[in-house]
N, C-alpha and C. Protein backbone atom coordinates (compact mmCIF):
# COMPACT_ATOMS: atom_id res chain seq x y z
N UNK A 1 34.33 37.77 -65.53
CA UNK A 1 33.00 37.69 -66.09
C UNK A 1 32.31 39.03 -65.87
N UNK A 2 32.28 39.99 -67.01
CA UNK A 2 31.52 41.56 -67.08
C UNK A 2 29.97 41.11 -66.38
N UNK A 3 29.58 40.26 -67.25
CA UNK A 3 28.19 40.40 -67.32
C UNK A 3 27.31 39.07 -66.88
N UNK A 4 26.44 39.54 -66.23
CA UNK A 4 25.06 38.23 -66.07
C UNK A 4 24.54 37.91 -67.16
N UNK A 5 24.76 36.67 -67.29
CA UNK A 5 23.95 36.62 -69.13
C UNK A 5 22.10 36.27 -68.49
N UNK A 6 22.13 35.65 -67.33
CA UNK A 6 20.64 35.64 -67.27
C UNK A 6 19.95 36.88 -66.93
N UNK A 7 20.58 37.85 -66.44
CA UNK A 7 20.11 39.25 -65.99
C UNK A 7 19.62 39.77 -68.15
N UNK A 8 20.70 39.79 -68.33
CA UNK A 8 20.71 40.14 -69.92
C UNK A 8 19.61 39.96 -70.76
N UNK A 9 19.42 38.20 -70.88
CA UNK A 9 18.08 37.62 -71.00
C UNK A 9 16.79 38.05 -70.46
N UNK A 10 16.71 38.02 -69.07
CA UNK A 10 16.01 38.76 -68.49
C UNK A 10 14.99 37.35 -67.58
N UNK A 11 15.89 36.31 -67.66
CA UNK A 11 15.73 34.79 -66.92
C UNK A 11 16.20 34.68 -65.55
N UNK A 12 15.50 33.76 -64.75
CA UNK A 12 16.21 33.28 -63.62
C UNK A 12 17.46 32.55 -63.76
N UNK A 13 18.12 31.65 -63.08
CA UNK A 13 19.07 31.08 -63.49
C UNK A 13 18.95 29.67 -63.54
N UNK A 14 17.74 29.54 -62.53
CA UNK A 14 16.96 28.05 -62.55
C UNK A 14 16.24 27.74 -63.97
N UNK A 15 16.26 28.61 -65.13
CA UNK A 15 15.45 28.82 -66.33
C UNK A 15 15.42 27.89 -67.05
N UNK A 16 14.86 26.83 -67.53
CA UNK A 16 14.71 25.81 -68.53
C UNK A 16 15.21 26.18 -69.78
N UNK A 17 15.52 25.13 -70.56
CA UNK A 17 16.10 25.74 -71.73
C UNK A 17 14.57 26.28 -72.85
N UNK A 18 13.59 26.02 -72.80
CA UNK A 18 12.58 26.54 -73.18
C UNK A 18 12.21 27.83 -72.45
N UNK A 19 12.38 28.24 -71.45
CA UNK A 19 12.14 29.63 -71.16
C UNK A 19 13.41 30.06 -71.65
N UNK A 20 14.76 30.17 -71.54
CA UNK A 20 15.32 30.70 -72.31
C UNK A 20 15.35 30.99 -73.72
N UNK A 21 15.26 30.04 -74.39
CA UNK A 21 15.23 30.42 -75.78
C UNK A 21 13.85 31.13 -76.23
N UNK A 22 12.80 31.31 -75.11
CA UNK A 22 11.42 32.17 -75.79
C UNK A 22 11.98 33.45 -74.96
N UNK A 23 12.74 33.63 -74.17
CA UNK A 23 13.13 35.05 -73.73
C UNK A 23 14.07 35.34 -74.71
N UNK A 24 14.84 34.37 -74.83
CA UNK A 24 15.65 35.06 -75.90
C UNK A 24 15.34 35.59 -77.45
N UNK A 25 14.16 35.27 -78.02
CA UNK A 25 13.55 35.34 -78.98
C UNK A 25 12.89 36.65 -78.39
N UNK A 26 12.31 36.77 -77.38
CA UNK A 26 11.22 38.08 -76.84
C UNK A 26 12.16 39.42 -76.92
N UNK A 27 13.73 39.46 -76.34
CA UNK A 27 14.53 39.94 -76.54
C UNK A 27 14.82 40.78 -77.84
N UNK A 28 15.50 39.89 -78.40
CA UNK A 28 15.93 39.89 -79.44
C UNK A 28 14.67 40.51 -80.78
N UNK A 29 13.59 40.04 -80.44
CA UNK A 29 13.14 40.86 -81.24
C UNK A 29 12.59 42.35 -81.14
N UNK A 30 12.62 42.46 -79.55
CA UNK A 30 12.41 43.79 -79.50
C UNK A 30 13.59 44.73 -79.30
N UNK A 31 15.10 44.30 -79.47
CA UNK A 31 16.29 45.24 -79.72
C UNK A 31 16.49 44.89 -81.16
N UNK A 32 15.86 44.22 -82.23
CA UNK A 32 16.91 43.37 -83.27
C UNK A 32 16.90 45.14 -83.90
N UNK A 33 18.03 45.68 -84.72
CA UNK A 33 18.62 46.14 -85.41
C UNK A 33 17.79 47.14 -86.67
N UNK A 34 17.01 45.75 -86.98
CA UNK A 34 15.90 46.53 -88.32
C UNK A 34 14.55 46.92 -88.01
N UNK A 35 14.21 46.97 -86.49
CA UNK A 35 13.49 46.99 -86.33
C UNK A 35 13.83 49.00 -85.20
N UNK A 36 15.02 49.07 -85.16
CA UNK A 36 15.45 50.27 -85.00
C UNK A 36 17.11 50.93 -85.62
N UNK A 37 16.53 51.21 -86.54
CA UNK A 37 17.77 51.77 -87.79
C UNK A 37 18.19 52.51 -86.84
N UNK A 38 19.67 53.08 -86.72
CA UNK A 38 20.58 53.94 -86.15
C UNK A 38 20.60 54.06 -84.89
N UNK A 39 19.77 53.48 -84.01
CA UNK A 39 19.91 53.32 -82.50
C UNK A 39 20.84 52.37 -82.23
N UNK A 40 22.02 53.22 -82.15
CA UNK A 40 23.03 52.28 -81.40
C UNK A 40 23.10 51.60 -80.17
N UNK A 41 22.76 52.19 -79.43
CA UNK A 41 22.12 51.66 -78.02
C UNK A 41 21.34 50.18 -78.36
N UNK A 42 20.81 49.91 -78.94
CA UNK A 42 19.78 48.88 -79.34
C UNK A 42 20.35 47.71 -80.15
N UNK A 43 21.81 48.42 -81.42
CA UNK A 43 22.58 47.48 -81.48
C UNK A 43 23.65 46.71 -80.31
N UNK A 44 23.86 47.47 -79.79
CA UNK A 44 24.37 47.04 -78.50
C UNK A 44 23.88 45.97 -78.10
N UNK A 45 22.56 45.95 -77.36
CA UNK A 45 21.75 45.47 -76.47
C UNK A 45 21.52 44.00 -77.63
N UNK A 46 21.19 43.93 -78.68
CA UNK A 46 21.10 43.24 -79.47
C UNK A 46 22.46 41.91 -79.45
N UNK A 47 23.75 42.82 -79.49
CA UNK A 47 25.00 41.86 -79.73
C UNK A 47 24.72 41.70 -78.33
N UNK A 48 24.56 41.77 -77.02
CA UNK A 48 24.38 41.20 -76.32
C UNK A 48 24.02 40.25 -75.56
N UNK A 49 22.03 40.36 -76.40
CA UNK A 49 21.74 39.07 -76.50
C UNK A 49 22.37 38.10 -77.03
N UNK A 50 22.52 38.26 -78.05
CA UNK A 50 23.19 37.10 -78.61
C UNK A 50 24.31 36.39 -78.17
N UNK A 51 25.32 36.98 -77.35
CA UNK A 51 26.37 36.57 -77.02
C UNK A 51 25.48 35.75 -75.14
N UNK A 52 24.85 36.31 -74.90
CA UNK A 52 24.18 35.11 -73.84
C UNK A 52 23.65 34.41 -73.99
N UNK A 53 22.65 34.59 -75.16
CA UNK A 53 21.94 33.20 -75.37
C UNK A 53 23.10 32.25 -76.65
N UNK A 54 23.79 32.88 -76.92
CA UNK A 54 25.47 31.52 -77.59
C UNK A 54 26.20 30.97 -76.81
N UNK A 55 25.49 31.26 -74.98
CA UNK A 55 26.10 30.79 -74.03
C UNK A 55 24.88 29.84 -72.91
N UNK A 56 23.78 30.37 -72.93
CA UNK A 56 23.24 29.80 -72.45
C UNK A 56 22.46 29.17 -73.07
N UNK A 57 22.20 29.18 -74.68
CA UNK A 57 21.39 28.09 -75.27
C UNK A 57 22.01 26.55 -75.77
N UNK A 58 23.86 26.75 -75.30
CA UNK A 58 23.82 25.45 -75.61
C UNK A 58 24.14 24.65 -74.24
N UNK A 59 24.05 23.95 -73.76
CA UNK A 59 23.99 22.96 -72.35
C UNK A 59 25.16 22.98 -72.09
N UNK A 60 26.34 22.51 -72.50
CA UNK A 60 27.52 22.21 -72.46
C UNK A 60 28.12 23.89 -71.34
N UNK A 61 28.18 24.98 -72.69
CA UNK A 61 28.82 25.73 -72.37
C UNK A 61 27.96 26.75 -70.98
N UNK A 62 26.65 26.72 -71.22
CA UNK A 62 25.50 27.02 -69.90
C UNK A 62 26.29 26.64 -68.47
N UNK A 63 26.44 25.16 -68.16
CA UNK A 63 27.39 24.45 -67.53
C UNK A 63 28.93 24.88 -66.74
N UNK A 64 29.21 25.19 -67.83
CA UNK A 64 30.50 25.92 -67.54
C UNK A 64 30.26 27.33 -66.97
N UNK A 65 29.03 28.13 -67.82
CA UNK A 65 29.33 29.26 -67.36
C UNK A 65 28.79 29.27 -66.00
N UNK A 66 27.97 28.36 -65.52
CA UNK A 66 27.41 28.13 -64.44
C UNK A 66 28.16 28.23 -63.39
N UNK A 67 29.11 27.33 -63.70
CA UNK A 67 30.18 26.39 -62.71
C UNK A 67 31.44 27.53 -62.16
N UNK A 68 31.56 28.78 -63.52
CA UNK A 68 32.72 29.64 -63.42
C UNK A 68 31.73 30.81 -62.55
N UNK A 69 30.08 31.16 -62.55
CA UNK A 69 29.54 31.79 -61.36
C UNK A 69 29.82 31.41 -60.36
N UNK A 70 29.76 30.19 -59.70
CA UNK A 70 29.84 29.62 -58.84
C UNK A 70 31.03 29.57 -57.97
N UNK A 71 32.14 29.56 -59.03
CA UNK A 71 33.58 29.37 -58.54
C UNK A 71 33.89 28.48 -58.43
N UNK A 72 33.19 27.26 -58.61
CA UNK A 72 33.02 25.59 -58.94
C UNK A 72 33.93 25.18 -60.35
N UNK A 73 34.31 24.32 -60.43
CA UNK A 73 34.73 23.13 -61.40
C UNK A 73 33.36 22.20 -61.90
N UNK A 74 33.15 22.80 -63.50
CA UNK A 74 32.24 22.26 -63.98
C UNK A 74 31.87 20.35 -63.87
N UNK A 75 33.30 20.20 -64.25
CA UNK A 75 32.94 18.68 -64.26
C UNK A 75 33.68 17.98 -63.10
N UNK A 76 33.83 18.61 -61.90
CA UNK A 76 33.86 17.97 -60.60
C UNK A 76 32.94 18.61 -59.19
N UNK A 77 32.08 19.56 -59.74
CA UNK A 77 31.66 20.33 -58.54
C UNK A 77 32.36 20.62 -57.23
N UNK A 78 34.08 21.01 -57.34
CA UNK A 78 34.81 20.86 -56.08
C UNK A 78 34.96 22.27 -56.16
N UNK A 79 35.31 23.08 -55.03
CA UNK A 79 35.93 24.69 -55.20
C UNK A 79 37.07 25.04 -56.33
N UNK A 80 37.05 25.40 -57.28
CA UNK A 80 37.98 25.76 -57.92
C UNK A 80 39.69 27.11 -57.53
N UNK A 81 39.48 26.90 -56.49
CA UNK A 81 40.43 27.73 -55.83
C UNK A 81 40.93 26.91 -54.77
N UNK A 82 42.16 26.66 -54.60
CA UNK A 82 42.76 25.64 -53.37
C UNK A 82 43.78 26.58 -52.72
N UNK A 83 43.10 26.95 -51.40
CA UNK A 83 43.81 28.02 -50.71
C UNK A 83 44.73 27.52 -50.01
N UNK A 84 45.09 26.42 -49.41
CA UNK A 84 46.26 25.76 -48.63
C UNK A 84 47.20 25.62 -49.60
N UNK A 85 47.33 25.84 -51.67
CA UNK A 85 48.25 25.82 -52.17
C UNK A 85 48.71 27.61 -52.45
N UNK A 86 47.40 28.18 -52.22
CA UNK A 86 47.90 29.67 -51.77
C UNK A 86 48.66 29.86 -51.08
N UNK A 87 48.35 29.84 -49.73
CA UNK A 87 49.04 29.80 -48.81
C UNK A 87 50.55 29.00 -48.07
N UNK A 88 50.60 28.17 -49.14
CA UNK A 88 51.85 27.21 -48.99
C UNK A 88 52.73 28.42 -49.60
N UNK A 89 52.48 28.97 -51.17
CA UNK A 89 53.04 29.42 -51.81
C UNK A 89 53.54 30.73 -51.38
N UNK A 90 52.93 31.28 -50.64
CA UNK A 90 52.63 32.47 -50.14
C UNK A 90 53.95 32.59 -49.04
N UNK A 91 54.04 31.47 -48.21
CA UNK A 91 54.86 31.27 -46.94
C UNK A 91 56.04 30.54 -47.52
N UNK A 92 55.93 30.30 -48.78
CA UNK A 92 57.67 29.41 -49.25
C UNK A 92 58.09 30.81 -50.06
N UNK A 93 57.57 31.62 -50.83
CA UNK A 93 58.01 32.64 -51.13
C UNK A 93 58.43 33.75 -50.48
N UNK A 94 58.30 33.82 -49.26
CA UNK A 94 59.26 35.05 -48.41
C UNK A 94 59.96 33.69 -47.32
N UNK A 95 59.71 32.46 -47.55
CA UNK A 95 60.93 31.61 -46.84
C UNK A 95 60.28 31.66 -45.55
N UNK A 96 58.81 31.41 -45.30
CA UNK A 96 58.84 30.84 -43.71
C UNK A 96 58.28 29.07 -44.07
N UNK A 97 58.46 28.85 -44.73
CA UNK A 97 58.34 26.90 -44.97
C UNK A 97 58.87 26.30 -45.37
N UNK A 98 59.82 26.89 -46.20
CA UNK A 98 60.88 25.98 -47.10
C UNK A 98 62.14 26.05 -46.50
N UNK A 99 62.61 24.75 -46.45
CA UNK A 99 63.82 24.70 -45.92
C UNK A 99 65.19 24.68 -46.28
N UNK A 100 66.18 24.93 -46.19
CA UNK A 100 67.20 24.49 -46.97
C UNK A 100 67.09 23.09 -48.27
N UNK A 101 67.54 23.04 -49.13
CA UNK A 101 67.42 21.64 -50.14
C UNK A 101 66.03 21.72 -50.06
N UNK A 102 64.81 22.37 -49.87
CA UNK A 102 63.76 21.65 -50.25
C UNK A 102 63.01 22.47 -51.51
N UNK A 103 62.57 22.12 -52.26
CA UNK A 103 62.44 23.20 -53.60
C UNK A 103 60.77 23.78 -52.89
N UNK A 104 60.32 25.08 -53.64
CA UNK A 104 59.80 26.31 -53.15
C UNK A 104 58.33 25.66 -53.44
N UNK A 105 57.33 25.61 -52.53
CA UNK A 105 55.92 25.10 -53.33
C UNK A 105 55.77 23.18 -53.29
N UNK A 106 56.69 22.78 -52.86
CA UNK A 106 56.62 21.71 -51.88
C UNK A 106 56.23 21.61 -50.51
N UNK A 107 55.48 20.61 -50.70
CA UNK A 107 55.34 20.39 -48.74
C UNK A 107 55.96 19.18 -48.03
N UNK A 108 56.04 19.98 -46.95
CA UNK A 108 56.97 18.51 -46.38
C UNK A 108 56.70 17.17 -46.23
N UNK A 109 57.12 16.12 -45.94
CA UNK A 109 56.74 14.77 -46.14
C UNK A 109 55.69 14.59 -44.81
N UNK A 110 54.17 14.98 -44.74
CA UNK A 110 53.31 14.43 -43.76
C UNK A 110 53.61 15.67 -42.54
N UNK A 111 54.23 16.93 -42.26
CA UNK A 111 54.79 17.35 -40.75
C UNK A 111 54.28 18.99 -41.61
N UNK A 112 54.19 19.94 -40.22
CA UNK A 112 54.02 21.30 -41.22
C UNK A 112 55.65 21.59 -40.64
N UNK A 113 55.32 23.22 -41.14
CA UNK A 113 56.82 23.84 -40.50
C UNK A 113 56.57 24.19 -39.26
N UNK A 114 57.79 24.12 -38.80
CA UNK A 114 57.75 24.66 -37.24
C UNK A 114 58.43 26.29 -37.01
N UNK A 115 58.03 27.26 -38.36
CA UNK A 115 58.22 28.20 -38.28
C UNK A 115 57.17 28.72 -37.67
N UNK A 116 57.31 29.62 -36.86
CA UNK A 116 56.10 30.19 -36.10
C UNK A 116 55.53 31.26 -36.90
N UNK A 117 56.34 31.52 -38.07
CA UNK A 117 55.50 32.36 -38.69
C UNK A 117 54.68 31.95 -40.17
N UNK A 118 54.24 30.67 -40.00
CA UNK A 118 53.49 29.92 -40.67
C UNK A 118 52.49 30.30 -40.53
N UNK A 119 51.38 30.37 -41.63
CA UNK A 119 49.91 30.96 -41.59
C UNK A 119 49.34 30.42 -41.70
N UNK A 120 49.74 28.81 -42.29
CA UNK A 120 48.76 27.85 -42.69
C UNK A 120 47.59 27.40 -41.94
N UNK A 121 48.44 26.86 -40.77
CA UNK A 121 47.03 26.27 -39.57
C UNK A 121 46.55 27.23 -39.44
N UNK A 122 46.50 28.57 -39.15
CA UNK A 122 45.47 29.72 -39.14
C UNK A 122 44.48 30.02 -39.90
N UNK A 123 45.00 29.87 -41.41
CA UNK A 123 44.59 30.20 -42.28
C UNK A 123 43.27 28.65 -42.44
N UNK A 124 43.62 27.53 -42.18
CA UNK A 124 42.58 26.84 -42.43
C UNK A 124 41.38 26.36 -41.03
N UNK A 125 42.26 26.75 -40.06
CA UNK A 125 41.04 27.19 -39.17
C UNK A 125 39.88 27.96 -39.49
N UNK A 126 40.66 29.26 -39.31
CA UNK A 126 39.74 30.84 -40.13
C UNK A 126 38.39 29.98 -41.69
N UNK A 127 39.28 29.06 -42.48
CA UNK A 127 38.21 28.94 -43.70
C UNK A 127 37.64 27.61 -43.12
N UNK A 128 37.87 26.99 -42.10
CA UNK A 128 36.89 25.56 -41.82
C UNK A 128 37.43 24.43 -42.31
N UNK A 129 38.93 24.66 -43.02
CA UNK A 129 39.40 23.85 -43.88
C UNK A 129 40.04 22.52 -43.21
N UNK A 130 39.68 21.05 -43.67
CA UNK A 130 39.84 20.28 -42.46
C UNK A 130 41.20 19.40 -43.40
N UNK A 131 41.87 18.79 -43.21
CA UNK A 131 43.02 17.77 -43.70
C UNK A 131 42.75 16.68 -43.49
C-alpha cells in the first residue's frame, strides 16, 4: 500500500462518509484538470483523488482498505499474519522439526519437537502468543 488515501483526501480516518465525499469534492475541485490546463502536477494530484475516494467512498471496499492498514482480516477482525505457521515453516525447512516420514509444514500430533534448536516456544513467548 504506496499511499494514505485519507492523508490524500485530506480526512481523518474516523471520517464519516459525508465528510469524505465533501473533502473529496473540495479536492477535486481545486486540482480538477480544467481548471489548470497543462499542470501536470495537478493532473496527478487529481487521478489521485479519485483513486481514494473509488476507495473510500464505497463502504465495502473502505473496509477492506481499512482492515489491510491495520493488518487485520476484514471480515474476521483476527491478525492476518500467523507467525507460529511462520515459524513452523521456517524450522521444517532447514529440518529442525520435521522428522523422518513426516511431510514439511506439518505439526506433530499435540507434542512440539524436542530439537533444541526449535524457535517456536521462543518465538511465541517473545510475541505473547498463548496456545
Amino acid at each position: 500500500m504506496a499511499q494514505d488515501y485519507y492523508k490524500v483526501i485530506g480526512v481523518t480516518p474516523g471520517a464519516s462518509e459525508e465528510e469524505i465525499k465533501s473533502a473529496y469534492r473540495r479536492m477535486a475541485k481545486k486540482y480538477h484538470p480544467d481548471a489548470h490546463p497543462g499542470d501536470g502536477e495537478c493532473e496527478r494530484r487529481f487521478r489521485e483523488i479519485n483513486e481514494a475516494y473509488g476507495v473510500l467512498g464505497d463502504p465495502e471496499k473502505r473496509k477492506k482498505y481499512d482492515a489491510d492498514r491495520r493488518g487485520t482480516k476484514a471480515e474476521t477482525g483476527k491478525p492476518g499474519v500467523n507467525y507460529q505457521d511462520i515459524f513452523r515453516q521456517f524450522n521444517n525447512m532447514f529440518g529442525f522439526g520435521a522428522e523422518q516420514g513426516e511431510k514439511a509444514g506439518q505439526e506433530k500430533a499435540g507434542r512440539r519437537s524436542d530439537n533444541p534448536l526449535d524457535t517456536t516456544e521462543m518465538f511465541e513467548r517473545f510475541m505473547g502468543i498463548k496456545r
